[in-house]
C-alpha atoms as a PDB file:
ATOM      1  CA  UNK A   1     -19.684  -4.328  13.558  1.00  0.00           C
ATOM      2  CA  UNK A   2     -22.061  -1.234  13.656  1.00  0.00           C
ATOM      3  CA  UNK A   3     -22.073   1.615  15.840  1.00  0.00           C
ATOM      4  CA  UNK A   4     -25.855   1.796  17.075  1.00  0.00           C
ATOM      5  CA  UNK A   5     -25.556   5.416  17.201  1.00  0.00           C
ATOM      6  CA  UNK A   6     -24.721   6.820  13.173  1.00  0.00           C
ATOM      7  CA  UNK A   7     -25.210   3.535  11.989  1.00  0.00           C
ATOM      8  CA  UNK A   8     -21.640   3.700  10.486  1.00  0.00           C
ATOM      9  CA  UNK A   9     -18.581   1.245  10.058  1.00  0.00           C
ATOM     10  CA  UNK A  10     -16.358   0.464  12.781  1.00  0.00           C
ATOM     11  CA  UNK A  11     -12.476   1.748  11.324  1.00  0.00           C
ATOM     12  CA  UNK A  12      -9.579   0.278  12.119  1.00  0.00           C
ATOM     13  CA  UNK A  13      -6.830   2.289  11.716  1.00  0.00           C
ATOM     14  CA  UNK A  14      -3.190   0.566  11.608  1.00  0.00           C
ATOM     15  CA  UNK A  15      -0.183   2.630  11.579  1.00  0.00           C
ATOM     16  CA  UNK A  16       2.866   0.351  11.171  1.00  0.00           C
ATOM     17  CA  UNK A  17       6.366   1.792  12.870  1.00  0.00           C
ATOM     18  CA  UNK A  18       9.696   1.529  12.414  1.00  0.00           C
ATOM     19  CA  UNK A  19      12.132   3.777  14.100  1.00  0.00           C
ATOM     20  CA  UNK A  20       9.762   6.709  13.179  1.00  0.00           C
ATOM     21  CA  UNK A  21      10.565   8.932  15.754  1.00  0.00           C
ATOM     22  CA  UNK A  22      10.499  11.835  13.351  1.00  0.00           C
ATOM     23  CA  UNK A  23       7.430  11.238  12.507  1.00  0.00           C
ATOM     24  CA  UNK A  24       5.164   9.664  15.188  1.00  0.00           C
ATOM     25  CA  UNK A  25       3.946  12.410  17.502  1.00  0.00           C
ATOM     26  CA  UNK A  26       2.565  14.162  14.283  1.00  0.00           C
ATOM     27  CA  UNK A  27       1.346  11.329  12.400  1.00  0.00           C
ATOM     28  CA  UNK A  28      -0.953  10.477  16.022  1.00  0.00           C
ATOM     29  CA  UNK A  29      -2.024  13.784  16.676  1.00  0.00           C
ATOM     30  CA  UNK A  30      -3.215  14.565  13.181  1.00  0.00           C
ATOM     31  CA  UNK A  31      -4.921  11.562  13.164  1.00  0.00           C
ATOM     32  CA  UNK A  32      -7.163  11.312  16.989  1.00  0.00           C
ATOM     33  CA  UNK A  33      -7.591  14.752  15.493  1.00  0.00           C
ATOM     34  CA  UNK A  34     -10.161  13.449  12.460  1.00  0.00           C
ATOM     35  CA  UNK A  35     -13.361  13.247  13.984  1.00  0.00           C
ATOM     36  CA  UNK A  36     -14.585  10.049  12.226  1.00  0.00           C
ATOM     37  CA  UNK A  37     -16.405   7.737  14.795  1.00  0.00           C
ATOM     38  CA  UNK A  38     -16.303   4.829  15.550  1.00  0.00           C
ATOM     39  CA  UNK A  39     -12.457   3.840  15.043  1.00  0.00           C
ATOM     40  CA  UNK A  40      -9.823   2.445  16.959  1.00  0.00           C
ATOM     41  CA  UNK A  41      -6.493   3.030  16.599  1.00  0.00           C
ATOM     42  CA  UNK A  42      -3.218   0.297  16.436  1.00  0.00           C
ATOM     43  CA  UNK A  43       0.270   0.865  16.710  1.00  0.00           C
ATOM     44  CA  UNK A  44       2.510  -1.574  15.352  1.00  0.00           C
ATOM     45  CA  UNK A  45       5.718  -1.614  16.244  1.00  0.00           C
ATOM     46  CA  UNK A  46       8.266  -3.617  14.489  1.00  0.00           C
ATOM     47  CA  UNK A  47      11.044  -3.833  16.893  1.00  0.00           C
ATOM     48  CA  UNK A  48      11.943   0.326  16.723  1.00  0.00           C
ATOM     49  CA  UNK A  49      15.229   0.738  18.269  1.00  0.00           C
ATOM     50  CA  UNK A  50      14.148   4.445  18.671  1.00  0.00           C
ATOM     51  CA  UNK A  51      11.973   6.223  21.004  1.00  0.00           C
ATOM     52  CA  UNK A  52       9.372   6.341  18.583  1.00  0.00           C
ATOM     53  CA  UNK A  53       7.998   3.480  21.212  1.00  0.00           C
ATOM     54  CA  UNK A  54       8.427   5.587  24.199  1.00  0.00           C
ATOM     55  CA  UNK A  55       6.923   8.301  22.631  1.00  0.00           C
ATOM     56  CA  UNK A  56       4.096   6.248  21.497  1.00  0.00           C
ATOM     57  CA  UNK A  57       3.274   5.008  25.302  1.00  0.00           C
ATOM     58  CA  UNK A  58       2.250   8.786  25.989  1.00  0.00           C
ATOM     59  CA  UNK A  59      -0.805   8.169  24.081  1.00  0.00           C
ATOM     60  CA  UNK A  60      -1.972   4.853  25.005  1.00  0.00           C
ATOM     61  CA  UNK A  61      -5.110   5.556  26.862  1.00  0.00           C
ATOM     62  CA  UNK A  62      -5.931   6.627  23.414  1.00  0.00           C
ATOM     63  CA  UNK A  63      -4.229   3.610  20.897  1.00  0.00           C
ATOM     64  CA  UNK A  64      -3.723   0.332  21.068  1.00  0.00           C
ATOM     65  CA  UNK A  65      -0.138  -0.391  20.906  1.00  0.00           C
ATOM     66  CA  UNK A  66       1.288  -4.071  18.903  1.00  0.00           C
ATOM     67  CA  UNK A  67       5.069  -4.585  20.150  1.00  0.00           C
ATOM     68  CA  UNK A  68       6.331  -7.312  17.587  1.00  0.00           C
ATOM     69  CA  UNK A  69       9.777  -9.436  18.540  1.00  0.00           C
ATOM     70  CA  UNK A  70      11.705  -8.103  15.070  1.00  0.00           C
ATOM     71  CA  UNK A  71      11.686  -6.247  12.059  1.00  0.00           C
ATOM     72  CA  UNK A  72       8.998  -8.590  10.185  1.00  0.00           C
ATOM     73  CA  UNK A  73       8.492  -6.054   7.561  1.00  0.00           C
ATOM     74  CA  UNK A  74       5.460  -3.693   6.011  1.00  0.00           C
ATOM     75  CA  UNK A  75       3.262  -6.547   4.787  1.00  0.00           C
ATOM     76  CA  UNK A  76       3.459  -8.598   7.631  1.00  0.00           C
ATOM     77  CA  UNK A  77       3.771  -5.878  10.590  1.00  0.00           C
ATOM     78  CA  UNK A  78       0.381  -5.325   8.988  1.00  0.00           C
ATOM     79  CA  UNK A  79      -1.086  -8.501   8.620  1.00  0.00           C
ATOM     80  CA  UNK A  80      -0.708  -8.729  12.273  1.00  0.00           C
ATOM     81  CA  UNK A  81      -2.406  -5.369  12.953  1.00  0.00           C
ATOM     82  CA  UNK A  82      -5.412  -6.719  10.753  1.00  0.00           C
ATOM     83  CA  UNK A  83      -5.532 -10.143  12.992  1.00  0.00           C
ATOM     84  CA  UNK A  84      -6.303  -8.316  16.034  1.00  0.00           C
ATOM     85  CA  UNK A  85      -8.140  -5.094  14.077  1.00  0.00           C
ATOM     86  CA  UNK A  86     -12.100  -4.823  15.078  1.00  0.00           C
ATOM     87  CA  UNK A  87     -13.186  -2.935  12.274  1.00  0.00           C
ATOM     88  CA  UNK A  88     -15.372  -3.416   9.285  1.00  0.00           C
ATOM     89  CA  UNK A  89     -13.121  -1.532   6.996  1.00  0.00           C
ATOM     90  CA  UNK A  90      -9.229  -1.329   7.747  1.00  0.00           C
ATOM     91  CA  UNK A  91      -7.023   1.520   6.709  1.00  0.00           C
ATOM     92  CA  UNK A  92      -2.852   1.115   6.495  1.00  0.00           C
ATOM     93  CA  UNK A  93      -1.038   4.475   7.153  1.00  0.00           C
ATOM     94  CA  UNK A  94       2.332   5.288   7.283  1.00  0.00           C
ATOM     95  CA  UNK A  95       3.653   6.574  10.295  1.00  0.00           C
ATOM     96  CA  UNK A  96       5.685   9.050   8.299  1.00  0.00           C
ATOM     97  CA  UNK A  97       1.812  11.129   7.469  1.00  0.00           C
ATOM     98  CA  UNK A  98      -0.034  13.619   8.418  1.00  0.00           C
ATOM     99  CA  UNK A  99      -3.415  13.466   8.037  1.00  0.00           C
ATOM    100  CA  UNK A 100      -5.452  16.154   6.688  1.00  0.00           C
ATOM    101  CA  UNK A 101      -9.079  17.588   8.234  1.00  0.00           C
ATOM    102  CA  UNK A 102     -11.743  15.332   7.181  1.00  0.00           C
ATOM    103  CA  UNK A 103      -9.188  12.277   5.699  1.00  0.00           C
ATOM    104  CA  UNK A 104     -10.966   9.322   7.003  1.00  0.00           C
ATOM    105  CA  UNK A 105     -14.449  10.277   6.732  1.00  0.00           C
ATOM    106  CA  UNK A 106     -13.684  11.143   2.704  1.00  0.00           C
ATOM    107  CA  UNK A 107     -12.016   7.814   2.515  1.00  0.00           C
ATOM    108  CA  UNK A 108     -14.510   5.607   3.399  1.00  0.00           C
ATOM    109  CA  UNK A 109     -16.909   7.246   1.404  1.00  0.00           C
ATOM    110  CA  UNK A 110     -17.690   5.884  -1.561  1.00  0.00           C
ATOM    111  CA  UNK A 111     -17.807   2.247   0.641  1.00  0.00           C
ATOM    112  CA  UNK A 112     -21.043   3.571   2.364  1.00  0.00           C
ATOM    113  CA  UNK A 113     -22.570   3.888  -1.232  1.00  0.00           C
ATOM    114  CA  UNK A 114     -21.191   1.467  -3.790  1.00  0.00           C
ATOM    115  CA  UNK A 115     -20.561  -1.950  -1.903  1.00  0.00           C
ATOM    116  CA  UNK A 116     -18.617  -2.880  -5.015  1.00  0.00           C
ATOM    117  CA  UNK A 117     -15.808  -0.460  -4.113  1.00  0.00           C
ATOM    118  CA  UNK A 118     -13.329  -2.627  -1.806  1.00  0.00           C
ATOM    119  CA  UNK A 119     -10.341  -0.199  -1.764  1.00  0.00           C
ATOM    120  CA  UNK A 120     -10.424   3.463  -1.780  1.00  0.00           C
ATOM    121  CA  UNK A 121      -6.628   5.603  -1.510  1.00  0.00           C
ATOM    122  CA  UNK A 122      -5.908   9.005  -0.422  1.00  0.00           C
ATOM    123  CA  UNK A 123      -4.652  12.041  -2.457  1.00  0.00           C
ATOM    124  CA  UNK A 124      -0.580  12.202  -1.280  1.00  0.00           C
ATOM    125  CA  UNK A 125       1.422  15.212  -1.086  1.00  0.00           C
ATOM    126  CA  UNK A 126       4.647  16.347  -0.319  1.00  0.00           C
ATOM    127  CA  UNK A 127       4.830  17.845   3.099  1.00  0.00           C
ATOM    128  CA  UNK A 128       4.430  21.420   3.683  1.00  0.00           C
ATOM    129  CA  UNK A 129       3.353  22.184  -0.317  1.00  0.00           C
ATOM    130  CA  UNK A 130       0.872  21.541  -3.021  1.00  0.00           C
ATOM    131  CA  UNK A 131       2.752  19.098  -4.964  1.00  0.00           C
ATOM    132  CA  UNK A 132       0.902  16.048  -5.562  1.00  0.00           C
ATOM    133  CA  UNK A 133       2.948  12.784  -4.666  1.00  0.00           C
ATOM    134  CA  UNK A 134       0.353  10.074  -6.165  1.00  0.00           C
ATOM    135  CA  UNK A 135      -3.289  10.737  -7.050  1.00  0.00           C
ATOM    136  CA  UNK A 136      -3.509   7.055  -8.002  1.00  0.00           C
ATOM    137  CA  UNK A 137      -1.456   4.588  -9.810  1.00  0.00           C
ATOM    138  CA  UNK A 138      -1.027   2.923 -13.405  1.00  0.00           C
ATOM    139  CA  UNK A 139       1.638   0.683 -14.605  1.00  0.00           C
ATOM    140  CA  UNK A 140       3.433  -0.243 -17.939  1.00  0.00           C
ATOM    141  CA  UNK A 141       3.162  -3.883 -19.297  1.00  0.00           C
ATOM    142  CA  UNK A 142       6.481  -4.872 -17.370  1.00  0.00           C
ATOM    143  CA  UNK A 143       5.050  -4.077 -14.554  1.00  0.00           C
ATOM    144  CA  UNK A 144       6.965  -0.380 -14.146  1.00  0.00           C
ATOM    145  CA  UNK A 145       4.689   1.803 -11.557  1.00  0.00           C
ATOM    146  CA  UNK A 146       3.898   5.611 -12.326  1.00  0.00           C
ATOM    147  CA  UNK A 147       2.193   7.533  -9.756  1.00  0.00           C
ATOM    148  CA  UNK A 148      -0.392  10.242 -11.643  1.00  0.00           C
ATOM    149  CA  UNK A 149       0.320  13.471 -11.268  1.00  0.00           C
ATOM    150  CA  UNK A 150       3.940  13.157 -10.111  1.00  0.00           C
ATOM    151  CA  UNK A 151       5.384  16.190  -9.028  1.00  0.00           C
ATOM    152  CA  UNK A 152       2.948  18.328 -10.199  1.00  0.00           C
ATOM    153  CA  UNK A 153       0.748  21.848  -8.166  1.00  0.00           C
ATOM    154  CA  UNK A 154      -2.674  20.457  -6.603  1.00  0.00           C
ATOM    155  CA  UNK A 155      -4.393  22.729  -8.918  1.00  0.00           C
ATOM    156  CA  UNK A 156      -7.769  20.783  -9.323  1.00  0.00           C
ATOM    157  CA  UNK A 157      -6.663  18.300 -12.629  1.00  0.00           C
ATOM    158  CA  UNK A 158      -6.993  15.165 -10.210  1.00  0.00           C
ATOM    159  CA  UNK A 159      -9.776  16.185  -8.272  1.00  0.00           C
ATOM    160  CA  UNK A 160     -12.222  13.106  -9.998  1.00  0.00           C
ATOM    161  CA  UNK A 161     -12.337  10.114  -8.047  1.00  0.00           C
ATOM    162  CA  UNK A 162     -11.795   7.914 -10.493  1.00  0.00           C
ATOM    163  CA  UNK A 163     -10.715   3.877 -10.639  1.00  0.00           C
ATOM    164  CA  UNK A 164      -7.179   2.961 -11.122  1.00  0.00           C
ATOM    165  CA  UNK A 165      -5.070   0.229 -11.220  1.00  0.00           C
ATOM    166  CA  UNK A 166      -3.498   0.303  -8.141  1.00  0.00           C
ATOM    167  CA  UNK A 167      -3.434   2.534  -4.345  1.00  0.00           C
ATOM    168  CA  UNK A 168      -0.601   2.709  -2.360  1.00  0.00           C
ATOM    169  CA  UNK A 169       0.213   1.385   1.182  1.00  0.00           C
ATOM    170  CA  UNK A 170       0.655   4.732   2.454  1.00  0.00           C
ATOM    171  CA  UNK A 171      -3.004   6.017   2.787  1.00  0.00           C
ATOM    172  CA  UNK A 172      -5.411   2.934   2.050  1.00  0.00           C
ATOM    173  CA  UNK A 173      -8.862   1.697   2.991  1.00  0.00           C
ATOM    174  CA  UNK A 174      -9.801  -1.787   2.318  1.00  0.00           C
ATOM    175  CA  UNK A 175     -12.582  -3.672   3.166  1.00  0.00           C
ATOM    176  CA  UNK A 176     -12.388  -6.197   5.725  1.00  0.00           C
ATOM    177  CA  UNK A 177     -14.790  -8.693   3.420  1.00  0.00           C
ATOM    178  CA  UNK A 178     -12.070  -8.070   0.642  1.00  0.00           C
ATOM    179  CA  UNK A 179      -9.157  -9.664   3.500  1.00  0.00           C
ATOM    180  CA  UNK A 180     -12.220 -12.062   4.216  1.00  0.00           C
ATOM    181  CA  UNK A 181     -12.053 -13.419   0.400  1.00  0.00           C
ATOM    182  CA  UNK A 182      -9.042 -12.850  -0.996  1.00  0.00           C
ATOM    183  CA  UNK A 183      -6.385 -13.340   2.141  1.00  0.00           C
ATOM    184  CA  UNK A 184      -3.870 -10.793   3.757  1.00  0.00           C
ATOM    185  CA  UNK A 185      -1.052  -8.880   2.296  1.00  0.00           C
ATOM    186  CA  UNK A 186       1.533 -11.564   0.650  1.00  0.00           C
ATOM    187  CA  UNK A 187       4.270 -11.317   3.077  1.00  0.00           C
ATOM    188  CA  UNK A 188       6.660 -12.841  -0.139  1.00  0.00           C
ATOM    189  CA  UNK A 189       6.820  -9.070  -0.736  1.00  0.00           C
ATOM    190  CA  UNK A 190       9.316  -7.605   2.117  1.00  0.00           C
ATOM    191  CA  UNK A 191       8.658  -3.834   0.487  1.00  0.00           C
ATOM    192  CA  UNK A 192       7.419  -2.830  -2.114  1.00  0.00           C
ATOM    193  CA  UNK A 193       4.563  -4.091  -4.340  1.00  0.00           C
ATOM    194  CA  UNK A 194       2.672  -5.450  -1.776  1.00  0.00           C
ATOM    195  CA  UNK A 195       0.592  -2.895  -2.106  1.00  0.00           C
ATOM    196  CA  UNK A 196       0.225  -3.737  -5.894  1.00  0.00           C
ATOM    197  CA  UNK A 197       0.032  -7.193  -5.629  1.00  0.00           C
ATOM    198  CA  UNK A 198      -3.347  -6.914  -3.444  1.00  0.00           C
ATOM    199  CA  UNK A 199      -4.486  -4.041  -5.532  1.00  0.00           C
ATOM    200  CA  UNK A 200      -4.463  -6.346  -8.285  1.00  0.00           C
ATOM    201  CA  UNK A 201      -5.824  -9.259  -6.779  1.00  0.00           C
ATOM    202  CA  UNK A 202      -9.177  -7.330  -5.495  1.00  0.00           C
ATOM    203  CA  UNK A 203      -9.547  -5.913  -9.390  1.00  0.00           C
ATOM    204  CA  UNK A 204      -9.036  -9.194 -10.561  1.00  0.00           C
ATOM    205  CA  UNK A 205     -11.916  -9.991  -8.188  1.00  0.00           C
ATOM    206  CA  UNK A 206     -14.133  -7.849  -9.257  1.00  0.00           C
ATOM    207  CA  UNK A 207     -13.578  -4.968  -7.061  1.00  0.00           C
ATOM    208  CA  UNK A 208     -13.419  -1.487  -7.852  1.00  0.00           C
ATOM    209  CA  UNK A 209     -10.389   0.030  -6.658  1.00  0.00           C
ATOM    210  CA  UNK A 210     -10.921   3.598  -6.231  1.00  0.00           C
ATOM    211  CA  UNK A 211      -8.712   7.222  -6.178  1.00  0.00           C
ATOM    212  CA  UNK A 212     -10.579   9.535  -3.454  1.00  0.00           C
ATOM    213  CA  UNK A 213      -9.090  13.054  -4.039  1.00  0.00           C
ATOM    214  CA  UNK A 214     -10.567  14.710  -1.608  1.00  0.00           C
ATOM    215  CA  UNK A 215      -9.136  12.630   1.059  1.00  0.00           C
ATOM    216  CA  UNK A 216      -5.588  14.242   1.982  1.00  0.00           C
ATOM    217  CA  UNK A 217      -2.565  12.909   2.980  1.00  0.00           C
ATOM    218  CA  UNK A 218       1.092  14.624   3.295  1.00  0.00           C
ATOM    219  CA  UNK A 219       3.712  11.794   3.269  1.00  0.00           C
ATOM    220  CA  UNK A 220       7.044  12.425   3.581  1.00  0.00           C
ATOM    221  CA  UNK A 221       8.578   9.873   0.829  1.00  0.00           C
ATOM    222  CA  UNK A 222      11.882   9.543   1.485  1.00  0.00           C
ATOM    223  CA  UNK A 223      11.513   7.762   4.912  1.00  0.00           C
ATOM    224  CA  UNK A 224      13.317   4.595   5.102  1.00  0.00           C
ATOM    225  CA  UNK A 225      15.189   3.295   1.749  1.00  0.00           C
ATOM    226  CA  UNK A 226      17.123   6.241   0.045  1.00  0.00           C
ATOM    227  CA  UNK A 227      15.552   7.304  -3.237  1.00  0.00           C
ATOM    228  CA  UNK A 228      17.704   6.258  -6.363  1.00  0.00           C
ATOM    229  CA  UNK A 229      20.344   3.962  -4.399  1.00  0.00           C
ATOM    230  CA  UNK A 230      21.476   0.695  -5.173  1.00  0.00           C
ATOM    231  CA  UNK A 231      19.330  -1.081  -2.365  1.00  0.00           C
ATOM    232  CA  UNK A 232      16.432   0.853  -3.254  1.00  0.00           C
ATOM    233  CA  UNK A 233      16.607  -0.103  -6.987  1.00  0.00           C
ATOM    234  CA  UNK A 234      16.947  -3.709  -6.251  1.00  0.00           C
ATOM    235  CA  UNK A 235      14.130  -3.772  -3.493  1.00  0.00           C
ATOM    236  CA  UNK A 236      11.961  -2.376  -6.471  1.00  0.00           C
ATOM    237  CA  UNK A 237      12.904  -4.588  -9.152  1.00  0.00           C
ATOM    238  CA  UNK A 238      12.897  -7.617  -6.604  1.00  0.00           C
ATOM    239  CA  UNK A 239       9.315  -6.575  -6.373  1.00  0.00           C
ATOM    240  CA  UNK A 240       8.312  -6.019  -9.728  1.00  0.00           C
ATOM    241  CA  UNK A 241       9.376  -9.245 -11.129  1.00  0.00           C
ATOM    242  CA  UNK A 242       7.632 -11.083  -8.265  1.00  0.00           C
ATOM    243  CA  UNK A 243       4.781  -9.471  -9.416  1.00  0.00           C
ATOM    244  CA  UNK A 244       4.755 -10.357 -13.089  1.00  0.00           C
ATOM    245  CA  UNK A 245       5.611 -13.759 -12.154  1.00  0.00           C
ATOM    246  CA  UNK A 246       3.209 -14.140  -9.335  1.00  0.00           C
ATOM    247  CA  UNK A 247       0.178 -12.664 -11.567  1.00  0.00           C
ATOM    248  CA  UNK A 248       0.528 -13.355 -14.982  1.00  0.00           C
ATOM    249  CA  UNK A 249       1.285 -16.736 -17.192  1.00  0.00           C
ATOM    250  CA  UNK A 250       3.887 -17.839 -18.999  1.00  0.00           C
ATOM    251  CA  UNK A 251       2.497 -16.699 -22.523  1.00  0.00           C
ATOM    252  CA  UNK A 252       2.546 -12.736 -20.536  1.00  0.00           C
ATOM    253  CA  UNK A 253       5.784 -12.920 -19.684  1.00  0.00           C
ATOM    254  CA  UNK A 254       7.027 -14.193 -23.291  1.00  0.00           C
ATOM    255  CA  UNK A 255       4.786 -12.099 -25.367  1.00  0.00           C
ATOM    256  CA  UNK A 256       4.388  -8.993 -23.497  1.00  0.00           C
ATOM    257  CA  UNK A 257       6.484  -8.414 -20.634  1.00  0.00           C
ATOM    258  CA  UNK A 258       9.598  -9.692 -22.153  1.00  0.00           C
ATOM    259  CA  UNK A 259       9.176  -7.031 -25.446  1.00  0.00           C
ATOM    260  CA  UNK A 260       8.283  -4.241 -23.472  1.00  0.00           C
ATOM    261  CA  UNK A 261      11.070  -4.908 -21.061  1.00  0.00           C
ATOM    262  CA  UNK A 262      13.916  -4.706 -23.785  1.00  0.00           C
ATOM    263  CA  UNK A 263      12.174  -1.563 -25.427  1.00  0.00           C
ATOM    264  CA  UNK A 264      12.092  -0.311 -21.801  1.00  0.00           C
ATOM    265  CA  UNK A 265      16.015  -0.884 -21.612  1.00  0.00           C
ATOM    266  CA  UNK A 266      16.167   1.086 -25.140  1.00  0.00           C
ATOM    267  CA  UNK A 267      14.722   4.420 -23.429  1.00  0.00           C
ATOM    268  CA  UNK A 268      15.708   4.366 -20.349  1.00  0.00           C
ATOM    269  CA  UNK A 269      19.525   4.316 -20.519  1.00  0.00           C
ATOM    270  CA  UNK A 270      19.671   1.884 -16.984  1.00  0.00           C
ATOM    271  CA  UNK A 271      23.086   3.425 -15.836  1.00  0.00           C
ATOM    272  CA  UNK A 272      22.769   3.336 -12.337  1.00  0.00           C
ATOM    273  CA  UNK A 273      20.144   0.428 -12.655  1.00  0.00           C
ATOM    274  CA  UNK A 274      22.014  -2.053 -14.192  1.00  0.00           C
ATOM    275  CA  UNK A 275      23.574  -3.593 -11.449  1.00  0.00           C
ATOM    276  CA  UNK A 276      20.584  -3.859  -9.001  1.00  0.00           C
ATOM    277  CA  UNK A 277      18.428  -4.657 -11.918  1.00  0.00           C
ATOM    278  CA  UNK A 278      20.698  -7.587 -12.307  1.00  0.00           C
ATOM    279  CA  UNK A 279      20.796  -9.036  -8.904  1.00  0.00           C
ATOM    280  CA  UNK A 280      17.011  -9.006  -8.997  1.00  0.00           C
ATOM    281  CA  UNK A 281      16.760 -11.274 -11.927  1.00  0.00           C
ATOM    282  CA  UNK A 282      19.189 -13.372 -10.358  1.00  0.00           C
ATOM    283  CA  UNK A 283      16.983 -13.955  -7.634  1.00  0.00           C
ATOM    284  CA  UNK A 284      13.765 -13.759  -8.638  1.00  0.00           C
ATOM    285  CA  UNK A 285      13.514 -15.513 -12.332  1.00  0.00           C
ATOM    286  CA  UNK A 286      14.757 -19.166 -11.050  1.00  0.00           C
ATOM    287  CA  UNK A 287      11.275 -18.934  -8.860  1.00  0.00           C
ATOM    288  CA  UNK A 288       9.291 -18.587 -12.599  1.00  0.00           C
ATOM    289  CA  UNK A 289       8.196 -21.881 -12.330  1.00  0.00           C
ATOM    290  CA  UNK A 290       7.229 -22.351  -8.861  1.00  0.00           C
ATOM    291  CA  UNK A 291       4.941 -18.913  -9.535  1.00  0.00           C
ATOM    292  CA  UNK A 292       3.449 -20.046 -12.818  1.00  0.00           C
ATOM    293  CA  UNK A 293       2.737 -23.403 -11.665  1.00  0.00           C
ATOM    294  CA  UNK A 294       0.641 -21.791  -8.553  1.00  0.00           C
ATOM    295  CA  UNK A 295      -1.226 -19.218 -11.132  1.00  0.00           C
ATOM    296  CA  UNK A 296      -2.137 -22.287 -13.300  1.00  0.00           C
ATOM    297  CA  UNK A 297      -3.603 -24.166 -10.745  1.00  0.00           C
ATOM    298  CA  UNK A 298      -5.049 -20.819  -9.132  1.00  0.00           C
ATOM    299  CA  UNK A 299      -6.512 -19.564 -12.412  1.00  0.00           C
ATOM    300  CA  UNK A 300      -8.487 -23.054 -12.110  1.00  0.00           C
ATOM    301  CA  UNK A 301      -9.379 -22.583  -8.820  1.00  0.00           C
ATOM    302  CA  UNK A 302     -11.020 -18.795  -8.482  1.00  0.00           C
ATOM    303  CA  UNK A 303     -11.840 -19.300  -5.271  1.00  0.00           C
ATOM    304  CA  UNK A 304      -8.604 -20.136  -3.778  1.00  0.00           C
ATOM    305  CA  UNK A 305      -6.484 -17.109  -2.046  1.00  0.00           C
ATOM    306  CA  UNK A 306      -3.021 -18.035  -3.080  1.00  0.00           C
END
């Protein structure tokens, strides 16, 4: 779909909400404020019980507005934004942003010119500073996550759009040819890794998946599961295992992820991990089978989307 006029993509842009109240009247504003045309705008709403959904009905002569029966989660909240999305290239953002001048037109970017490049990601900071959040993402052989440049002052070291291994849910353009190939966000992942998971699947495809600094985002992090709890450990191990299962063979797992994991245990001193760590093993390593069966049979089968 082509606008006749500049001749560029039709956006989609899908904001997924849950009870964001706090966050919704400034994560809209900031973004019908970004002059990129043409996009449309969706709402999805998974069952708020706040008035983030009245709030969100003052604006609908401007969004469109997705009202789902229940809490079905980020990945598939989403994949039912994309099924009714127009666009040529969809971008997920969390309702708990706020969007930066310029954001959408620098993330789309490098699509107009390399049609290799199937995601693109924002530059995240913390609200109201110059602390960088994630400027891209790498992870360890276990499948540990580590967002570059953690913590530290925007001073201009992650200004190179660069590839990486993986872009965040929070701030992410993807191709709708990519969804078109490869399938929708794995709804086996209720939060967390999703985002991974199909970052991994598109490189394993052959697409680049690309950091674009100078597309800004300010995300407020600590929205929804409590940093450093019990519940938010084991919805990130949960994850992570499903991951390494999911995407890599047997051999992997014995040979690499296995080592690293124990050596990981070694520096880490688990403490308050331990217990969370161990109710996601408990639930996730009796489905090692069922995973590396489907990998065998879809490492023989390239074109499937399982």
């Amino acid at each position: 779909m082509q606008n006749s006029n500049n001749n560029l993509p039709m956006v989609s842009v899908i904001i997924l909400n849950y009870n964001g109240e706090r966050f919704i009247s400034c994560c809209l504003d900031s973004v019908l404020a970004d002059d990129y045309q043409p996009k449309e705008i969706l709402l999805v709403d998974n069952a708020s019980n706040d008035k983030s959904v009245a709030m969100a009905f003052e604006y609908q002569d401007k969004i469109t507005i997705v009202q789902n029966a229940e809490n079905f989660g980020f990945p598939k909240g989403c994949n039912l934004g994309i099924r009714v999305a127009r666009g040529d290239i969809i971008v997920l953002l969390n309702v708990d942003t706020e969007v930066r001048e310029g954001w959408l037109t620098e993330l789309i970017k490098p699509m107009l010119h390399d049609p290799q490049v199937g995601l693109t990601g924002s530059k995240l900071l913390f609200p109201d500073s110059d602390l960088i959040q994630f400027a891209g993402g790498t992870m360890e052989p276990n499948g540990l996550t580590q967002h570059r440049g953690y913590g530290q002052l925007d001073n201009g070291d992650y200004d190179e759009s660069k590839e990486v291994e993986y872009l965040t849910g929070a701030s992410v353009a993807i191709r709708r040819s990519v969804f078109n190939r490869l399938g929708l966000l794995d709804e086996g992942f209720p939060l967390y890794f999703e985002d991974i998971d199909f970052s991994n699947r598109a490189r394993q495809a052959g697409y680049k998946i690309l950091y674009q600094p100078s597309s800004v985002v300010y995300h407020f992090e600590t929205y929804g599961t409590k940093k450093n709890s019990f519940k938010y450990y084991y919805k990130y191990h949960r994850g992570r295992l499903r991951f390494v299962l999911k995407s890599f063979g047997v051999k992997y797992f014995l040979s690499t992820f296995a080592p690293y994991e124990f050596d990981w245990y070694k520096r880490c001193g688990l403490i308050n991990q331990i217990s969370p760590l161990l109710c996601a093993y408990c639930t996730q390593l009796p489905k090692a089978p069922y995973f590396w069966l489907k990998g065998f049979i879809r490492r023989r089968l390239p074109s499937t989307t399982m």
